[in-house]
Each structure stands twice: as C-alpha cells, then as structure tokens.
N, C-alpha and C. Protein backbone atom coordinates (compact mmCIF):
# COMPACT_ATOMS: atom_id res chain seq x y z
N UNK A 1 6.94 -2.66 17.82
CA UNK A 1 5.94 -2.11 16.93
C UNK A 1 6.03 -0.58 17.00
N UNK A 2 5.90 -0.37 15.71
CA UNK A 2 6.16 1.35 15.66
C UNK A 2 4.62 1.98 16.11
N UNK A 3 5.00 3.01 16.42
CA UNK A 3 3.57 4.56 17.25
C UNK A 3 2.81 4.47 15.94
N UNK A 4 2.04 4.64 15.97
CA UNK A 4 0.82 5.80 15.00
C UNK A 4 1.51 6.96 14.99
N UNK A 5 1.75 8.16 13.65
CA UNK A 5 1.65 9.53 14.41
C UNK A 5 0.42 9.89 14.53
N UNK A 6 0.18 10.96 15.35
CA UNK A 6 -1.14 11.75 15.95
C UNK A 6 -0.62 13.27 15.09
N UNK A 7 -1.86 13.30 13.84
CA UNK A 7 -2.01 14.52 13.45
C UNK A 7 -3.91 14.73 14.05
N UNK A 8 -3.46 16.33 14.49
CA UNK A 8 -4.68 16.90 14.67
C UNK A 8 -5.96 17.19 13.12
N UNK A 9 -6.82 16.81 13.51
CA UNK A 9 -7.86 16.59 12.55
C UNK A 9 -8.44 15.37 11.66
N UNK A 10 -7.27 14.76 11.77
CA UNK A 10 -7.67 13.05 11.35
C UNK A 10 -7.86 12.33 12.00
N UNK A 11 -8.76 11.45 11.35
CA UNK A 11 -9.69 10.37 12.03
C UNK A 11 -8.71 8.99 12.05
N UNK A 12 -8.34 8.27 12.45
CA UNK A 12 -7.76 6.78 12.23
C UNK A 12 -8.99 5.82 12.29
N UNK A 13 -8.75 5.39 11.07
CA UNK A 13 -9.49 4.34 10.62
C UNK A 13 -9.35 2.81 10.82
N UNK A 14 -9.50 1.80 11.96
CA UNK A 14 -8.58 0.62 11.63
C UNK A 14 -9.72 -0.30 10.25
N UNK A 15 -9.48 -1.09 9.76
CA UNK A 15 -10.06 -1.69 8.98
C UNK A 15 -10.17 -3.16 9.48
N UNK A 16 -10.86 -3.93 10.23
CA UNK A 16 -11.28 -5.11 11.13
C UNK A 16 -11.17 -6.57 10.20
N UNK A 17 -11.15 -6.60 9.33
CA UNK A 17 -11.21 -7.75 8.35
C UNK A 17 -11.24 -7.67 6.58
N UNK A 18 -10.83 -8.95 6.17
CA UNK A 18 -10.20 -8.74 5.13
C UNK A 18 -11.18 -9.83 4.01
N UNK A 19 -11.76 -8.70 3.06
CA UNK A 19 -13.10 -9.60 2.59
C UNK A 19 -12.31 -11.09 1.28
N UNK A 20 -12.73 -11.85 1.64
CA UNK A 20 -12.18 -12.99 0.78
C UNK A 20 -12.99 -13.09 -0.68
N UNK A 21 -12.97 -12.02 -1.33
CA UNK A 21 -13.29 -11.78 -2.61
C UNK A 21 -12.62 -10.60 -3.57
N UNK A 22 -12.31 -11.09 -4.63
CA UNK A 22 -11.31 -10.34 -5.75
C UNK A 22 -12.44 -8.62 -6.30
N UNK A 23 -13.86 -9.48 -5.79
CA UNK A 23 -15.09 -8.61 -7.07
C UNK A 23 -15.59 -8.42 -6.30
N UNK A 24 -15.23 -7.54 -5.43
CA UNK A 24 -15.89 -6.61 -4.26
C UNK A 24 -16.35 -4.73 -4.75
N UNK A 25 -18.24 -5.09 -4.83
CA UNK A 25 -17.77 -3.48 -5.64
C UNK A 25 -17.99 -2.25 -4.97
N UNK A 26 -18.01 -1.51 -5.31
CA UNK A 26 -18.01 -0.48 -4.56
C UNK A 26 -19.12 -0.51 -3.25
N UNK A 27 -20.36 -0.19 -4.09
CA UNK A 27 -21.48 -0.07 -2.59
C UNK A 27 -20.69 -1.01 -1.45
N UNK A 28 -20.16 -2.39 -1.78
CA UNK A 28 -20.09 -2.83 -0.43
C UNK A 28 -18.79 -2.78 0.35
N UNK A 29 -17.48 -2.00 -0.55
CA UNK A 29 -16.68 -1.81 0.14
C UNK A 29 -17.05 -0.34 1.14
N UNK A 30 -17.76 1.10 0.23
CA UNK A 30 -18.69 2.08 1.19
C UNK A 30 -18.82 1.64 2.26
N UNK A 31 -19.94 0.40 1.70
CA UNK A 31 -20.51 0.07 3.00
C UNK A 31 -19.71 -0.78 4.19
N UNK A 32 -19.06 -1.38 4.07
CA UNK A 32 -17.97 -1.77 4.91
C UNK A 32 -17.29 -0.60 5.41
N UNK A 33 -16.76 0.18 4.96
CA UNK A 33 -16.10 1.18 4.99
C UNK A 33 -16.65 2.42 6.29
N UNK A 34 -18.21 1.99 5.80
CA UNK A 34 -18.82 2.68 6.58
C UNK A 34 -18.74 2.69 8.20
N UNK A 35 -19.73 1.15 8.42
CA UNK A 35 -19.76 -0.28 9.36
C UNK A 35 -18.67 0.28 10.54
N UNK A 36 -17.36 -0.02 9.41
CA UNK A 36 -16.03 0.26 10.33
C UNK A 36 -15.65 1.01 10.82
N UNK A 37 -16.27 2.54 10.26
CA UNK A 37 -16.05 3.72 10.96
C UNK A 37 -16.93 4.20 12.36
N UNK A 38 -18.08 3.47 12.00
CA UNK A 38 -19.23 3.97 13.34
C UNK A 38 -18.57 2.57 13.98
N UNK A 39 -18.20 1.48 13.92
CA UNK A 39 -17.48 0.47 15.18
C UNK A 39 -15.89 1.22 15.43
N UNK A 40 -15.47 1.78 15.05
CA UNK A 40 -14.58 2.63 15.69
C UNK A 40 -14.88 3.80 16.27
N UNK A 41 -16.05 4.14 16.05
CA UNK A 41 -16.82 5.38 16.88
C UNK A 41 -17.18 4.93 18.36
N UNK A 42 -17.97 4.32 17.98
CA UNK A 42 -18.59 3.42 19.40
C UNK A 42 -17.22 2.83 19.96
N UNK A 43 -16.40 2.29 19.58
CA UNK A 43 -14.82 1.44 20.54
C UNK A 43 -14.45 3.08 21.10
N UNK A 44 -14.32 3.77 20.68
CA UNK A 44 -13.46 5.32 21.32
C UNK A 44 -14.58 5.79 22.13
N UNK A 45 -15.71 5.75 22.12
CA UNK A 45 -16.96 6.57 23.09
C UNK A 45 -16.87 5.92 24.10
N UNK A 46 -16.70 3.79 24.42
CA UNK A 46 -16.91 3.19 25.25
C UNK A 46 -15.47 3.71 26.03
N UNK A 47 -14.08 3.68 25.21
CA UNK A 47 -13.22 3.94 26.09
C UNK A 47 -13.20 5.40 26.86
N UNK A 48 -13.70 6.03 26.18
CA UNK A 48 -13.43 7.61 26.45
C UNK A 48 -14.69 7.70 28.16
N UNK A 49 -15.88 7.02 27.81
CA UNK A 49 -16.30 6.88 29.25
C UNK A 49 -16.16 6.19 30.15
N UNK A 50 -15.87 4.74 29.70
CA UNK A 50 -15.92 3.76 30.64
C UNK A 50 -14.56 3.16 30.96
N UNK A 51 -13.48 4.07 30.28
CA UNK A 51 -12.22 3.57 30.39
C UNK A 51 -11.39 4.01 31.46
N UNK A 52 -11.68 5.19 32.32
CA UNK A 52 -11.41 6.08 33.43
C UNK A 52 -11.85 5.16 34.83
N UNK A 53 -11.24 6.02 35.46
CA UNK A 53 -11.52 5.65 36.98
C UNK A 53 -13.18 5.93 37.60
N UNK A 54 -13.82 6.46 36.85
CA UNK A 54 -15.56 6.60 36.87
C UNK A 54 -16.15 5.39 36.94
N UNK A 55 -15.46 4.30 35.96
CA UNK A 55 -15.94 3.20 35.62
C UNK A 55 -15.82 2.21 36.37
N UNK A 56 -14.63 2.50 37.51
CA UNK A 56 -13.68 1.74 38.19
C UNK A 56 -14.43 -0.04 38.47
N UNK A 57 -14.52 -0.77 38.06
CA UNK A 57 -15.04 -2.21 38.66
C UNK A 57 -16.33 -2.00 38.58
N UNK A 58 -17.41 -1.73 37.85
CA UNK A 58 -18.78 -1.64 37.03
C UNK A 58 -18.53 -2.95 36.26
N UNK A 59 -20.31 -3.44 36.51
CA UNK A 59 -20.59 -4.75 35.85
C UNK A 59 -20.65 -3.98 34.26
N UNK A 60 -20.51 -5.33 33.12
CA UNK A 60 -20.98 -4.83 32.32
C UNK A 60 -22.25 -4.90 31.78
N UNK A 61 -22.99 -5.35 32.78
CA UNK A 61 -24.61 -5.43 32.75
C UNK A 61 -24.93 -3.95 32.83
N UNK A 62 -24.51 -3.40 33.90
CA UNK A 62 -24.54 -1.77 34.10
C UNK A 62 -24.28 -0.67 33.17
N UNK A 63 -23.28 -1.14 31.98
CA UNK A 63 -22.83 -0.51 31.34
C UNK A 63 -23.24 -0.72 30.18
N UNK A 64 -23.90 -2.20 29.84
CA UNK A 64 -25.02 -2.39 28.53
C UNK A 64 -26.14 -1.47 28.88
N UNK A 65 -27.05 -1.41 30.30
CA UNK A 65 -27.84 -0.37 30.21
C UNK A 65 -28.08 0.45 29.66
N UNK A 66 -26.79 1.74 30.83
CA UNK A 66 -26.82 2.51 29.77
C UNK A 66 -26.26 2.87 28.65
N UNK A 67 -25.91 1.85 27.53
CA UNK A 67 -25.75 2.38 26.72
C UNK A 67 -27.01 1.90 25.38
N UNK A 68 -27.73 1.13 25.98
CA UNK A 68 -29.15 0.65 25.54
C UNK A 68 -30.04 1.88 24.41
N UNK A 69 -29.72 3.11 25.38
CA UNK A 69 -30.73 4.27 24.67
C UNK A 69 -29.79 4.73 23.49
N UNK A 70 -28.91 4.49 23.26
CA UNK A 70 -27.72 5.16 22.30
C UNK A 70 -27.60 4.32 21.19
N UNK A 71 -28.35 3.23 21.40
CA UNK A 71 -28.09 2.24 19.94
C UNK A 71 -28.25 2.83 18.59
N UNK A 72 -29.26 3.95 18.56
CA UNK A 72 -29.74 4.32 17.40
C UNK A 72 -28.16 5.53 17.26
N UNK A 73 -27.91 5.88 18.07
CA UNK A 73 -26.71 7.05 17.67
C UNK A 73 -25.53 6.09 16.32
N UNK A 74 -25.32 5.29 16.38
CA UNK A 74 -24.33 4.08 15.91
C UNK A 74 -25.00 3.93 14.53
N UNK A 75 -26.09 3.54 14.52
CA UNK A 75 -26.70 3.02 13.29
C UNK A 75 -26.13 1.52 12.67
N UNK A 76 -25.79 0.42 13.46
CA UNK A 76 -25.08 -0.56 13.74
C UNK A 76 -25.82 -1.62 13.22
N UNK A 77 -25.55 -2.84 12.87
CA UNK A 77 -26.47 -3.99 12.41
C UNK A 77 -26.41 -4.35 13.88
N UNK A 78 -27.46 -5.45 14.30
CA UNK A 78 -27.59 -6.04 15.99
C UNK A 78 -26.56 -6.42 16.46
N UNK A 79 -25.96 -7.51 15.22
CA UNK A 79 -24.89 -8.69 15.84
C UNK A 79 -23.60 -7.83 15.85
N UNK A 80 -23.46 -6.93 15.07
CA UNK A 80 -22.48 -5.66 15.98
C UNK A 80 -22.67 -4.94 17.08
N UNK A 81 -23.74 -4.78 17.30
CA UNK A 81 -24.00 -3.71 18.23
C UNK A 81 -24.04 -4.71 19.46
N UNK A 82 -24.87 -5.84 19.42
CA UNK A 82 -24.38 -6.85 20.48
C UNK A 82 -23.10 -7.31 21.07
N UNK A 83 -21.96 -7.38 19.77
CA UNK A 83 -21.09 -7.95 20.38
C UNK A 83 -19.60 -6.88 21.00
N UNK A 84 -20.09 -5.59 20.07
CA UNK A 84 -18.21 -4.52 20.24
C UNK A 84 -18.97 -4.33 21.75
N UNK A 85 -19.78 -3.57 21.92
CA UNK A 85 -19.68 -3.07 23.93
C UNK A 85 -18.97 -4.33 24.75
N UNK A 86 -19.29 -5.27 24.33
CA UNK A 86 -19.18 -6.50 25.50
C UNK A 86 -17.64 -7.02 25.02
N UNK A 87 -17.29 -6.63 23.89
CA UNK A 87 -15.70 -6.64 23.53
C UNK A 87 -14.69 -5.36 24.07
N UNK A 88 -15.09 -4.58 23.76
CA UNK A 88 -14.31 -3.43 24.42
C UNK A 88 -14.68 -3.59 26.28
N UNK A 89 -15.77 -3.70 26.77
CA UNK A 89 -15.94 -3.81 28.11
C UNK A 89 -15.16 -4.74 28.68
N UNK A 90 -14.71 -5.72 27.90
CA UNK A 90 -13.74 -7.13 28.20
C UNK A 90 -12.67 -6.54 28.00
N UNK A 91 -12.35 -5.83 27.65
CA UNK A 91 -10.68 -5.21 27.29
C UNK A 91 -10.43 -3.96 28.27
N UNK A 92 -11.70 -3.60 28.78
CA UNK A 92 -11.38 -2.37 29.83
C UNK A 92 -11.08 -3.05 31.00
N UNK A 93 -11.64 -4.16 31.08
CA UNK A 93 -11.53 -4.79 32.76
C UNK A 93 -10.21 -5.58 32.72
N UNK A 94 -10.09 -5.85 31.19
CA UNK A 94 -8.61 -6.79 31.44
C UNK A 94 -7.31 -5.82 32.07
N UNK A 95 -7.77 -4.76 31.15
CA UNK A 95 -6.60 -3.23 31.50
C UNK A 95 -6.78 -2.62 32.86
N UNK A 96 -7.66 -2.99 33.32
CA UNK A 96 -7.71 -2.47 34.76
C UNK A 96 -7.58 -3.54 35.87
N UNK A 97 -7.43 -4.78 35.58
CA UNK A 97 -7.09 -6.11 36.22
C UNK A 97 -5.34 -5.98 36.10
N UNK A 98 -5.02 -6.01 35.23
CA UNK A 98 -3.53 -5.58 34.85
C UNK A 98 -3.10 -4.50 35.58
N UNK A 99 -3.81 -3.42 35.66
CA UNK A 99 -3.45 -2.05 36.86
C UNK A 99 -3.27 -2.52 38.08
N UNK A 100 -4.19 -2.99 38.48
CA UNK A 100 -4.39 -3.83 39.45
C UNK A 100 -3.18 -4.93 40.45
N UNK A 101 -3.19 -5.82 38.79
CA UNK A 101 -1.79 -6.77 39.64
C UNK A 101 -0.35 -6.34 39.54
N UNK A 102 -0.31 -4.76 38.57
CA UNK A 102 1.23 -4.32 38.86
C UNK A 102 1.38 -3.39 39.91
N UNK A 103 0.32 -2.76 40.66
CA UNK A 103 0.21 -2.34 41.57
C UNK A 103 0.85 -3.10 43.12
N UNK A 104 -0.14 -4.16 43.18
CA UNK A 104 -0.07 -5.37 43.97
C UNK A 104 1.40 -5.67 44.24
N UNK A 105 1.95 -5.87 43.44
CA UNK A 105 3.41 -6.50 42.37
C UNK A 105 4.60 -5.52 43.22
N UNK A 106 4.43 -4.42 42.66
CA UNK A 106 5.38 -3.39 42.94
C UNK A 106 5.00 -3.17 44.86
N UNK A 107 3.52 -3.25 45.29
CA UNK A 107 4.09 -3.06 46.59
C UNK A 107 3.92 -3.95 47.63
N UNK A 108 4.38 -5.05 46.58
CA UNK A 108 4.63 -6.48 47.91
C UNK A 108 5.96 -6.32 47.45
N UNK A 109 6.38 -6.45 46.58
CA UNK A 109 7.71 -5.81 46.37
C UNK A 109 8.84 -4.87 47.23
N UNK A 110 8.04 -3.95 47.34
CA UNK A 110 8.31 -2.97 48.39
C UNK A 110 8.35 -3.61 50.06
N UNK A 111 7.40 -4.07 50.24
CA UNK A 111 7.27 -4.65 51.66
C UNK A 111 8.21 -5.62 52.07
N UNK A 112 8.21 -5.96 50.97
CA UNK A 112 9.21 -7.36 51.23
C UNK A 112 10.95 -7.05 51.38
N UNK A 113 11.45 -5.94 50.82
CA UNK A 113 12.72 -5.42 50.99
C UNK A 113 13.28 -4.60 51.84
N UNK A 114 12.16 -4.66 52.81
CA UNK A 114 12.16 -3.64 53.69
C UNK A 114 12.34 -4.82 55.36
C-alpha cells in the first residue's frame, strides 16, 4: 500500500462509510461531511495523548473519564461519541501489546543464541 503524502497545512480527511443512496442532497452530505471531520478530530487528539508512553497500560475506564468533560469540544451525536474513544483506545492497546510482544520476541531471541 502506497504512503499518504504529508503536505503542510492540509487536513486529511478519511471518509468512514459509503451512503447507499443515489439522492443524497447536499445538507446531508455537509452534514456527513461534517460528523467525519470532528471523528477524525477526536481519533488524532485520542492518539496524540493517549498514544505515547504517558498512557503506557491505562484502563480505558481512566481514559473515558477524562475525556468525559470534552464531549462538548466534538459536538458529536452520543452513539459516536460513545463508541470512537473506546475504538481508538482498543487500537492503542492493540499497538502497544504488539510493542510489547516484538520486544519479548527479539530478546528471547537474543538470549537464546547466546
């Protein structure tokens, strides 16, 4: 799979789903349009804090907390705002479970050739 390029000043937009209608009109593609941009806001804020070694093995009970007072920053419908933290928080721990067992990996590896 090919890179993204990275130009400075643009936003990358991913677009999450694909509406199964021909007569989609404007207001609600906007508004989709919209939706998708503040759930790509919130996916880059969760990684940008909780994706570091700060975060290191934090429940994500801890990390719904605090991000409890920030709901209104998003402007999110519920059943979004309920479900991306606890999706991206599942994808930080998988990526740091993965750190984890190539770590492990490489130095039983090591021990063992020695």
């Amino acid at each position: 799979m090919a890179r993204k390029k990275k130009v400075k000043g643009v936003k990358s937009v991913t677009k999450i789903a694909i509406v199964g209608t021909l007569k989609l009109n404007k207001w609600k593609s906007a508004e989709l349009d919209l939706i998708s941009s503040r759930l790509g806001s919130l996916r880059s804020d969760l990684w940008n804090e909780f994706g570091s070694l700060k975060a290191w093995g934090i429940s994500e009970y801890v990390i719904d907390k605090a991000l409890r007072p920030r709901n209104s920053k998003y402007q999110l419908p519920a059943k979004l705002w309920e479900a991306t933290p606890y999706d991206v928080i599942g994808d930080i721990h998988a990526v740091q479970a993965s750190c984890i067992e190539k770590v492990l990996i490489s130095h039983l590896l090591r021990w063992y050739k020695n």
